[in-house]
Every structure is written in structure tokens, then in C-alpha cells.
N, C-alpha and C. Protein backbone atom coordinates (compact mmCIF):
# COMPACT_ATOMS: atom_id res chain seq x y z
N UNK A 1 -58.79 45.54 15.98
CA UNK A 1 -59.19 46.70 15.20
C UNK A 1 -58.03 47.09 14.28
N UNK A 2 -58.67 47.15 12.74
CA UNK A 2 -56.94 47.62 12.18
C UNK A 2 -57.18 48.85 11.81
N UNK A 3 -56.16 49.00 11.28
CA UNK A 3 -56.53 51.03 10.66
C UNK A 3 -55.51 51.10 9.82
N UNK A 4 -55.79 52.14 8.91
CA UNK A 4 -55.03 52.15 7.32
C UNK A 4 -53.79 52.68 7.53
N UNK A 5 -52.52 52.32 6.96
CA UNK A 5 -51.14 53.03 6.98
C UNK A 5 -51.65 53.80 5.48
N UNK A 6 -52.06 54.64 4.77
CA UNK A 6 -52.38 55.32 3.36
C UNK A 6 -50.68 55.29 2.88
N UNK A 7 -49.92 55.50 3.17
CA UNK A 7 -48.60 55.74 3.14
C UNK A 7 -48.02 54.17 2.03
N UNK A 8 -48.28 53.61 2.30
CA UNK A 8 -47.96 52.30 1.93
C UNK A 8 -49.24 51.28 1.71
N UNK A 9 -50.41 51.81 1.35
CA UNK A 9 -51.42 50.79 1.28
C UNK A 9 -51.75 49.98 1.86
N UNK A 10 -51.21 50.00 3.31
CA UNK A 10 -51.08 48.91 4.24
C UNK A 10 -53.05 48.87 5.09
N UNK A 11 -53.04 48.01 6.06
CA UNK A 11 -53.74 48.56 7.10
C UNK A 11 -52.75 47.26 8.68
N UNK A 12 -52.43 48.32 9.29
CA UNK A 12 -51.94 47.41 10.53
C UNK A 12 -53.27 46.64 11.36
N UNK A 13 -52.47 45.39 11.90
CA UNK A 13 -53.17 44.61 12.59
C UNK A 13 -53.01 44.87 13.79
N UNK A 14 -53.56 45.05 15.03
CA UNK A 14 -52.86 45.00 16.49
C UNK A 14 -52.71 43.77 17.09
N UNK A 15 -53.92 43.08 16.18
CA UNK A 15 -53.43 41.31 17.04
C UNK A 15 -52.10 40.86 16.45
N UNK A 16 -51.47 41.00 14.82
CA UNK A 16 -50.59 40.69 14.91
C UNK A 16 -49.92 41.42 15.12
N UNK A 17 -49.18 42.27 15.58
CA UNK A 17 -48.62 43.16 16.53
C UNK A 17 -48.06 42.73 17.27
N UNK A 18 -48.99 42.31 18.15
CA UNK A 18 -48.39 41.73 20.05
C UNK A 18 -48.09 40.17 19.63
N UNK A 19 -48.76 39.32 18.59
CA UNK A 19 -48.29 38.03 18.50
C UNK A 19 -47.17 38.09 17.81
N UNK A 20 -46.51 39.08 16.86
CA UNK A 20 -44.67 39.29 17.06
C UNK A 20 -43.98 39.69 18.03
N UNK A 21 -45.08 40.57 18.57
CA UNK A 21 -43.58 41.04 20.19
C UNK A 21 -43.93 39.54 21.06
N UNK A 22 -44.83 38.80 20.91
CA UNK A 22 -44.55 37.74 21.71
C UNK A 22 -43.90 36.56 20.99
N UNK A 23 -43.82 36.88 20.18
CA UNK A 23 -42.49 35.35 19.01
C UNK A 23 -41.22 35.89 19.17
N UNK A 24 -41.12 37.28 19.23
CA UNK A 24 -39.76 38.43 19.55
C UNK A 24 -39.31 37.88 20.88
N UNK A 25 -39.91 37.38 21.92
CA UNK A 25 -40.00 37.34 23.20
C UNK A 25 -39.49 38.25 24.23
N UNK A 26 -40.28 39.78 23.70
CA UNK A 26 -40.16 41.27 24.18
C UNK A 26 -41.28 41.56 24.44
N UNK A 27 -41.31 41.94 25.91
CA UNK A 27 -41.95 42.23 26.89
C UNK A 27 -42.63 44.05 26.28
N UNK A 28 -43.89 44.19 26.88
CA UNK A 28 -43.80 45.66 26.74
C UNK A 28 -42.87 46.63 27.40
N UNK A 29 -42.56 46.92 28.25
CA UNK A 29 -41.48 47.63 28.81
C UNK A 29 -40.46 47.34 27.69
N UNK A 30 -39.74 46.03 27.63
CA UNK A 30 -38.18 45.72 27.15
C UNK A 30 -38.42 46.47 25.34
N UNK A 31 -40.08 46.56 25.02
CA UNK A 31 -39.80 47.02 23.72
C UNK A 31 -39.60 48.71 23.53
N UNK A 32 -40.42 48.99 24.71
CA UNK A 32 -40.31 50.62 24.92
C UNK A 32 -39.17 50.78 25.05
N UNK A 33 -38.21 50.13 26.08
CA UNK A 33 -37.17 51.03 25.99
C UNK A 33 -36.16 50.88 24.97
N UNK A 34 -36.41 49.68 24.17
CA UNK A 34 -35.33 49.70 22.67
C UNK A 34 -36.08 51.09 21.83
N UNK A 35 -37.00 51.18 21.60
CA UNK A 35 -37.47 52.21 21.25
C UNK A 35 -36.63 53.50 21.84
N UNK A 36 -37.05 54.27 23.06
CA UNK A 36 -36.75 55.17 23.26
C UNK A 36 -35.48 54.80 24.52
N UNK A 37 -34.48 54.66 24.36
CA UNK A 37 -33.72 54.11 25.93
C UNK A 37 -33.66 54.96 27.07
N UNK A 38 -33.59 54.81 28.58
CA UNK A 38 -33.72 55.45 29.28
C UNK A 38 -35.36 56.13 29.92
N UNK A 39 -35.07 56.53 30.56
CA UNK A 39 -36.18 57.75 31.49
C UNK A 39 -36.59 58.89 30.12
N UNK A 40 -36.44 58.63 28.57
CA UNK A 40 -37.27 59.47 28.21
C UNK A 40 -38.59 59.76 27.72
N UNK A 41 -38.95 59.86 26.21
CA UNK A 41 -39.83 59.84 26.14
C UNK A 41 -40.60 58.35 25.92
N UNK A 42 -41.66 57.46 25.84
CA UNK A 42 -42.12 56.71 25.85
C UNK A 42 -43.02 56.56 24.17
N UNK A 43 -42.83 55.33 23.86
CA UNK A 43 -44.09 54.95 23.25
C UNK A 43 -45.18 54.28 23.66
N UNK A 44 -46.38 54.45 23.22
CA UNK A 44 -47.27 53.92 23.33
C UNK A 44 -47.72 52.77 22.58
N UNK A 45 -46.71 51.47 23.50
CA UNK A 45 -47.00 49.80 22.87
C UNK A 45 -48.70 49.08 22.84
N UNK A 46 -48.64 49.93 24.52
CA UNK A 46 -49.96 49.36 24.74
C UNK A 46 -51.09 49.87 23.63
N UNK A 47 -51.00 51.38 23.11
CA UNK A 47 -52.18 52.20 22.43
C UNK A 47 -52.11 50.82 21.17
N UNK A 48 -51.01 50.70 20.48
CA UNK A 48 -50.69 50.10 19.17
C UNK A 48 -51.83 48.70 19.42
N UNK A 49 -51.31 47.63 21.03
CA UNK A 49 -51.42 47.04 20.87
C UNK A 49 -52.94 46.60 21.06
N UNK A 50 -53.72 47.48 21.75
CA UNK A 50 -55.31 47.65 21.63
C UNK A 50 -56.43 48.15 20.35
N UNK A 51 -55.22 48.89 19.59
CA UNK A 51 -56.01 49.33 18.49
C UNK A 51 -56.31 50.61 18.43
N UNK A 52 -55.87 51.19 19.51
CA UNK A 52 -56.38 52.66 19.32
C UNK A 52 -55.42 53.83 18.52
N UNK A 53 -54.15 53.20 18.57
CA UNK A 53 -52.77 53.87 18.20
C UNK A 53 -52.52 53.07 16.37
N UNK A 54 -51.85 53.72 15.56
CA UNK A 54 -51.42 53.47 14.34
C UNK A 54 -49.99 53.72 14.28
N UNK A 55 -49.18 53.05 14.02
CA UNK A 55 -47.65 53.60 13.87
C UNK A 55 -47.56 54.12 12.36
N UNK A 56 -46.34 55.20 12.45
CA UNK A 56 -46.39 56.07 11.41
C UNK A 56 -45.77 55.31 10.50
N UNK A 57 -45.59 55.35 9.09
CA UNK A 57 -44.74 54.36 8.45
C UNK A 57 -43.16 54.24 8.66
N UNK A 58 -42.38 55.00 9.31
CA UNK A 58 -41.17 54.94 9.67
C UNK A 58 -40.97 53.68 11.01
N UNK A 59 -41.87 54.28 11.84
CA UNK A 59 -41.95 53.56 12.94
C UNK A 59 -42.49 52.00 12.33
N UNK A 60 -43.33 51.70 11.59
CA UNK A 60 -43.60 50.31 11.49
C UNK A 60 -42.20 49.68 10.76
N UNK A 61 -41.61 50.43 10.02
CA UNK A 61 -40.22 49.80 9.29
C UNK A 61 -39.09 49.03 10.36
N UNK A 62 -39.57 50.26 11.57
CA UNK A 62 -38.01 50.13 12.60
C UNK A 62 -38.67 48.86 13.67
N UNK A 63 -40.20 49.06 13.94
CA UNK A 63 -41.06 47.61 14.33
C UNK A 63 -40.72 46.33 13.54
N UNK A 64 -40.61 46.35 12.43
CA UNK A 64 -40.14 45.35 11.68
C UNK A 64 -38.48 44.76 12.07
N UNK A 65 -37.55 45.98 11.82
CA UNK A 65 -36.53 45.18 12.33
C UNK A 65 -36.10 44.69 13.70
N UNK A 66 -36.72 45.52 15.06
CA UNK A 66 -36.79 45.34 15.66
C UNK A 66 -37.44 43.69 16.09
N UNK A 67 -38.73 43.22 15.63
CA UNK A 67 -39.22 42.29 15.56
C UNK A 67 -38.93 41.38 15.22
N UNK A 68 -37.78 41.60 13.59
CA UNK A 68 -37.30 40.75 12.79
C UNK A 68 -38.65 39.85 12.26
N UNK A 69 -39.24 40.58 11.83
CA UNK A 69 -40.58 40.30 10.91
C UNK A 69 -40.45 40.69 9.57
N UNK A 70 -41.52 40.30 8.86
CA UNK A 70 -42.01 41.17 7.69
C UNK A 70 -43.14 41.87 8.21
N UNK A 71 -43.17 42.95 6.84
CA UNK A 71 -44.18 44.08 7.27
C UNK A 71 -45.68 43.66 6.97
N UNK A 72 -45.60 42.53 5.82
CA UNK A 72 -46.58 41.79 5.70
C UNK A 72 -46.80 41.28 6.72
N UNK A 73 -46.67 40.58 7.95
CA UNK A 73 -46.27 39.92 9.33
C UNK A 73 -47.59 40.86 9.91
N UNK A 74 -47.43 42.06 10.23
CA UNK A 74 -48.13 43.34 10.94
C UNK A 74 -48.79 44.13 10.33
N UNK A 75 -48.43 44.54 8.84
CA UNK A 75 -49.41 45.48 8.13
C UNK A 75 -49.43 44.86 6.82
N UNK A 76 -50.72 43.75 6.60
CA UNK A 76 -50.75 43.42 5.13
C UNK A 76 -51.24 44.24 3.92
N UNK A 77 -50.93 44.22 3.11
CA UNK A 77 -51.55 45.05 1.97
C UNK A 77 -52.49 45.00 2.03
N UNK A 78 -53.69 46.19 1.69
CA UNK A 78 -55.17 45.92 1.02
C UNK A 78 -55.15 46.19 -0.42
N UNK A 79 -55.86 45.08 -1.03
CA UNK A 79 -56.59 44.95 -1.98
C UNK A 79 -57.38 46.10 -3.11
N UNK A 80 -57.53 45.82 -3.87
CA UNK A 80 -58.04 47.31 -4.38
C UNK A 80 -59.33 47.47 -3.96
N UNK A 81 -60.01 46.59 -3.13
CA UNK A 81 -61.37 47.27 -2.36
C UNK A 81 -61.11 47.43 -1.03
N UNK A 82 -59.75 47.50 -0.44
CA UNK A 82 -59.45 48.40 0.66
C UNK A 82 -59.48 47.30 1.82
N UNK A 83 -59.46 45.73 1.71
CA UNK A 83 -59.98 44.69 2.51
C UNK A 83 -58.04 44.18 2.40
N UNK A 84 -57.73 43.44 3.73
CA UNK A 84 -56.18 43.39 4.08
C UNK A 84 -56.27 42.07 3.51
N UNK A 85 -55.33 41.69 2.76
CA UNK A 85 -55.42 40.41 2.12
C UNK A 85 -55.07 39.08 3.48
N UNK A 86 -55.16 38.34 3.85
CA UNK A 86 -54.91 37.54 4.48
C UNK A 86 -53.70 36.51 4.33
């Protein structure tokens, strides 16, 4: 399921998502806690990675380096009829 970043014309993918944290070879836990370190607050990898969650455009930037992806990689551009280019 993808859903629109409006911010950047994007729309994120969740399948490719988890098929960079699995080329990353980062576990859900090991990505949460680069995210937030420690016992605090948590992200929600799993929401992202089902489709129900959208990362904000800051957060997909810091997904990117984290991943060492492009953003094309996870959120491709759409098209001017709103369709993610492939």
C-alpha cells in the first residue's frame, strides 16, 4: 500500500521499505533503536512497514541515510497524474 509524501511529490512504498532494511541488513528492533537509542520513545517500523504508517519527510531523508539508499529507492516520484513512476 503506498501513500503520498505531498511534501516532495513523492508517494512511499512499504514493500520497498523493508526490502532496504533487508539489503541494510537491519533488523526491526536494530533499526528502532538507531532511530530512537535506548528505553525511549519508539518508532513505528512495523506501521511503515505494513502500510499503515507514512514517514514525515524529515524522517524519510534520515531513512535514507540510515539505509544508505536513494529516496527514489523508497519514495519514487509521481508523475503528473499522481501514478509513482517505476
Amino acid at each position: 500500500m503506498a501513500k503520498r509524501l505531498a511534501t516532495y511529490g513523492r508517494r512511499f512504498d512499504a514493500e520497498r521499505f523493508r526490502a532496504a532494511r533487508i539489503r541494510a541488513g537491519l533488523t526491526v528492533e536494530r533499526l528502532q533503536n538507531i532511530i530512537y537509542p535506548g528505553a525511549g520513545k519508539r518508532y513505528s517500523i512495523e506501521g511503515l512497514e505494513d502500510g499503515s504508517k507514512v514517514p514525515s519527510p524529515q524522517m524519510l531523508m534520515r531513512f535514507c541515510q540510515i539505509l544508505k539508499c536513494q529516496m527514489d529507492d523508497i519514495a519514487p516520484k509521481l508523475d503528473r497524474a499522481g501514478l509513482a513512476k517505476q
